[in-house]
N, C-alpha and C. Protein backbone atom coordinates (compact mmCIF):
# COMPACT_ATOMS: atom_id res chain seq x y z
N UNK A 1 -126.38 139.68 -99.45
CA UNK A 1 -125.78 138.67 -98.59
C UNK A 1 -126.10 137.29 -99.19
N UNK A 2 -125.28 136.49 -99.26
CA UNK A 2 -125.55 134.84 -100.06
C UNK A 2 -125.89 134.28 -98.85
N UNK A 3 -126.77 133.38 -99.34
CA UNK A 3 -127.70 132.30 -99.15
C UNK A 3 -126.96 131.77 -97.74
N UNK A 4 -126.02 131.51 -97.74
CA UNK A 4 -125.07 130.46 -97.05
C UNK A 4 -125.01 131.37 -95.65
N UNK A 5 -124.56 132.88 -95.83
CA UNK A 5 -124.38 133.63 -95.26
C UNK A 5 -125.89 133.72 -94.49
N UNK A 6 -126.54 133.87 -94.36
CA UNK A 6 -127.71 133.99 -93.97
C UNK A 6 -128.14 132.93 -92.81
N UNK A 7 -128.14 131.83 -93.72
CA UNK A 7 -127.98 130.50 -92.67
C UNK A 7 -127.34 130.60 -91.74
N UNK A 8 -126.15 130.68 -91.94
CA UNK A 8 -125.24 131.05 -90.42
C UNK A 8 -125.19 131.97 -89.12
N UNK A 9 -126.06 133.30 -89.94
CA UNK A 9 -126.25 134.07 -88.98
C UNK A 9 -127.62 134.06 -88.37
N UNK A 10 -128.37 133.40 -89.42
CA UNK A 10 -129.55 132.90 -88.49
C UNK A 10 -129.40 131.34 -87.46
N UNK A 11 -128.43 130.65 -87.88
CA UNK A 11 -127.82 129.99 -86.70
C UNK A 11 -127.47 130.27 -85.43
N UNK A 12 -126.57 131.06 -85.94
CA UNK A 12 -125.67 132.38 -84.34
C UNK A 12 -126.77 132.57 -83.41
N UNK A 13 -128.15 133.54 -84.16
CA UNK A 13 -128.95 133.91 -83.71
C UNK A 13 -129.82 133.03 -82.97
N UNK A 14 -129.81 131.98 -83.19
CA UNK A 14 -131.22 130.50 -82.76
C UNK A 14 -130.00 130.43 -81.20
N UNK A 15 -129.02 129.85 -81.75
CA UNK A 15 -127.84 129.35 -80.43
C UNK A 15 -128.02 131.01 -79.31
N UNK A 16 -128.24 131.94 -79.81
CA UNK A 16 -127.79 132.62 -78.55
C UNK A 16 -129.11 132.95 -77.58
N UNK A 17 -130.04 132.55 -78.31
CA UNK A 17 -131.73 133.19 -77.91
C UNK A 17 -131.50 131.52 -77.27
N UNK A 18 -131.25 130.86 -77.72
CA UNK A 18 -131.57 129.27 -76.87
C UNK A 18 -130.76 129.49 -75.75
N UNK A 19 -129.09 130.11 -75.54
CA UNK A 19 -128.63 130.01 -74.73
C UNK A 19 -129.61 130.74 -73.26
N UNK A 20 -129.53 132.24 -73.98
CA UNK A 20 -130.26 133.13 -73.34
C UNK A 20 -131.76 132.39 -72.61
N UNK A 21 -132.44 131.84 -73.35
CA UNK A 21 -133.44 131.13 -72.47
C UNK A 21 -133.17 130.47 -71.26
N UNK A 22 -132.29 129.06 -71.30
CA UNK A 22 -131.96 128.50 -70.64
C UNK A 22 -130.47 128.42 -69.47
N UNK A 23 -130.25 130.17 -69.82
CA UNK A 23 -129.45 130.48 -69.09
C UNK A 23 -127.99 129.98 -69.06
N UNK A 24 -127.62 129.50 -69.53
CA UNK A 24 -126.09 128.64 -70.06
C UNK A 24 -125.60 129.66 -71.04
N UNK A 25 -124.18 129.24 -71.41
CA UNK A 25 -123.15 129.90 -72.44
C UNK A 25 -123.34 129.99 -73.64
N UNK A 26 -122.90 130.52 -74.18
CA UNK A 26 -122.85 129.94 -76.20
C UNK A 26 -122.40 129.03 -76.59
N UNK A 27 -121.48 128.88 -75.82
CA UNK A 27 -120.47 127.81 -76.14
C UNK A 27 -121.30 126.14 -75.98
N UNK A 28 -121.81 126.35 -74.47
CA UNK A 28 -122.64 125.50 -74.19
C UNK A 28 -123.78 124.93 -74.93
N UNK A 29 -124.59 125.78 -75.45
CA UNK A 29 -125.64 125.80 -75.96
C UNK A 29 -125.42 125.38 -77.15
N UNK A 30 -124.23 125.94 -78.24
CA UNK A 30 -124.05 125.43 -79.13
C UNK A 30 -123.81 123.64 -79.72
N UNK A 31 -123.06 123.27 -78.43
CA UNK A 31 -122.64 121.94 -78.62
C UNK A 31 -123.91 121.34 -77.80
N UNK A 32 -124.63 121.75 -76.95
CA UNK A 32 -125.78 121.09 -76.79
C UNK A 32 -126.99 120.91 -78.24
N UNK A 33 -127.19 122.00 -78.72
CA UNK A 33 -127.55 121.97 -80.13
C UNK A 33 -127.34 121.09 -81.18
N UNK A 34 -125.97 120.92 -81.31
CA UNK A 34 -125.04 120.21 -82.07
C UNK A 34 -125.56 118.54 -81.33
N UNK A 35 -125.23 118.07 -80.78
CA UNK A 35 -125.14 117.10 -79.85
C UNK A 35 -127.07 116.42 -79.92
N UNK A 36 -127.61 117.32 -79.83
CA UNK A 36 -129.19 116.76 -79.97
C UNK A 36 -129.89 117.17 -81.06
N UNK A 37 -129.02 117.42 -82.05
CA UNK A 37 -129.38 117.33 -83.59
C UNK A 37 -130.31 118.70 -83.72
N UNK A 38 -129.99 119.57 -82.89
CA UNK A 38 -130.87 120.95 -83.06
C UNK A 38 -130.03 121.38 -84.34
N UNK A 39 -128.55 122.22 -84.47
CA UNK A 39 -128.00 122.02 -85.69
C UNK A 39 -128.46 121.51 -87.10
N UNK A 40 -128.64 120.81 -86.84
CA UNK A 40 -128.82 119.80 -87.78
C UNK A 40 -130.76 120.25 -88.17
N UNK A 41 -131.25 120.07 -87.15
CA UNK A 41 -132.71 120.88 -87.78
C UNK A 41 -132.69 122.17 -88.19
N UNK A 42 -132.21 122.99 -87.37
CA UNK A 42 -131.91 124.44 -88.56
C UNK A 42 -131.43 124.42 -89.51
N UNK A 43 -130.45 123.50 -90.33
CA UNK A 43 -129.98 123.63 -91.43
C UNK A 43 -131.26 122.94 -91.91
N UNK A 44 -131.79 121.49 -91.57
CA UNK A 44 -132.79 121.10 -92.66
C UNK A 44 -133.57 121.98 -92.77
N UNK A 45 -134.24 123.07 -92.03
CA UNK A 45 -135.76 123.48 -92.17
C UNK A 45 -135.44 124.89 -92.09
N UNK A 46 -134.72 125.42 -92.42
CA UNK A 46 -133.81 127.20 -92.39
C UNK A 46 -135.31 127.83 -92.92
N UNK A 47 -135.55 127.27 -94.44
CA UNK A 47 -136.93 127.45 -95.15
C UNK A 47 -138.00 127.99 -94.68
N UNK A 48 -138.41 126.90 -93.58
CA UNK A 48 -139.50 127.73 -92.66
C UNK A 48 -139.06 128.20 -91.85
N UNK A 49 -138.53 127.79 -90.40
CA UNK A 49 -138.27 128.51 -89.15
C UNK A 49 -137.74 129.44 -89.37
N UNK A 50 -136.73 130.24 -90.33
CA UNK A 50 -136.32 132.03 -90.23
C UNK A 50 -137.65 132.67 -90.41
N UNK A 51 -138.68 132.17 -90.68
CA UNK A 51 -139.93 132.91 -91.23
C UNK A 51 -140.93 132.91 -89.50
N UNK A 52 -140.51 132.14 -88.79
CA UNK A 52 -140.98 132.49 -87.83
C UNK A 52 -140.15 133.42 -86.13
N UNK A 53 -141.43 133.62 -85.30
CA UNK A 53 -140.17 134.40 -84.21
C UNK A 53 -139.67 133.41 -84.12
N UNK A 54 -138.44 133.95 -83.19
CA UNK A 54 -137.82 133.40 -82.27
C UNK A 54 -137.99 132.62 -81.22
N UNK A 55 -139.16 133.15 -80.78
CA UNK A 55 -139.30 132.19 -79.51
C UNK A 55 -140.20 130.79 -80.26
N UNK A 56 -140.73 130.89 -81.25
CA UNK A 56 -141.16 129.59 -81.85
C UNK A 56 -140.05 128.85 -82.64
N UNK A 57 -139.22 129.57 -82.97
CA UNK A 57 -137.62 128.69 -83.50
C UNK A 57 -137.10 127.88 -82.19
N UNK A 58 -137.12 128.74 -80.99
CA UNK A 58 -135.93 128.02 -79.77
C UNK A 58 -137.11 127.11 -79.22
N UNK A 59 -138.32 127.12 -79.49
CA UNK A 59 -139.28 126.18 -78.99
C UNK A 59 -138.95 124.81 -79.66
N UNK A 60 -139.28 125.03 -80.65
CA UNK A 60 -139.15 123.84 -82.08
C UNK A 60 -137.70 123.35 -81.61
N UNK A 61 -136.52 124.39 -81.46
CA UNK A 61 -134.89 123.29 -80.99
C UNK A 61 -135.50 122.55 -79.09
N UNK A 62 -135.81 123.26 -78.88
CA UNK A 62 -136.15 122.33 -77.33
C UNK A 62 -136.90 121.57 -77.67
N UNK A 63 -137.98 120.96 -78.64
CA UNK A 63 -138.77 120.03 -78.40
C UNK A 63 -137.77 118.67 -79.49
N UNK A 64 -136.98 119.38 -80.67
CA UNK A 64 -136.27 118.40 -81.54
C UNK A 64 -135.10 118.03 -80.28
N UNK A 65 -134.61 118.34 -79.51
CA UNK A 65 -133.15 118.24 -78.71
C UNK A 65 -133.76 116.98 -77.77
N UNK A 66 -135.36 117.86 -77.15
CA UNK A 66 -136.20 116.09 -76.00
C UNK A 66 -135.96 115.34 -76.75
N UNK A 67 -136.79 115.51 -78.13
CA UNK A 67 -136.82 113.97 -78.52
C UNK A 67 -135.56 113.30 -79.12
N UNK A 68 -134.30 114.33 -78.61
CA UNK A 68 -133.26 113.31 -79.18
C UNK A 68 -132.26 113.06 -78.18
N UNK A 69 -132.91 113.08 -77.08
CA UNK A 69 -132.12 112.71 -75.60
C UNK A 69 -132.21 113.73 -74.82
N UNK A 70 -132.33 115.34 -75.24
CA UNK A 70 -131.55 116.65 -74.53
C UNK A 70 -132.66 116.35 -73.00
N UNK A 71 -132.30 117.42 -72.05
CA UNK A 71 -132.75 117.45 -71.05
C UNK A 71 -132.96 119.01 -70.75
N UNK A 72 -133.10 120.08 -71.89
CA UNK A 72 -133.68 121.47 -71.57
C UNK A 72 -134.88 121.31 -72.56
């Protein structure tokens, strides 16, 4: 599987465990992601966070999303 490929589905995966936490859609969650630069930290830091669980990946997007306005 290429590189690129990987990223993305470890994307899918961050957005649906975040949705799933906080109880909202995919859809939702995604553009909330998007919107408070969570996106945007999984692509910078793919490196480390696939290397950790999950629930320390959707931790790390809830604490990058506070500090960029979010409210989950």
């Amino acid at each position: 599987m290429s590189e690129l490929k990987k990223k993305i589905n470890y994307t899918v995966v961050c957005v649906n465990e975040f949705a799933n936490k906080f109880n909202i859609d995919e859809k939702e969650a995604f553009f909330y992601l998007y919107d408070y630069k969570g996106i945007e930290f999984i692509k910078e830091n793919y490196d480390i966070e696939h290397t950790l669980s999950l629930d320390d990946a959707v931790e790390d997007l809830t604490i990058v999303c506070r500090n960029n306005g979010g409210c989950y």
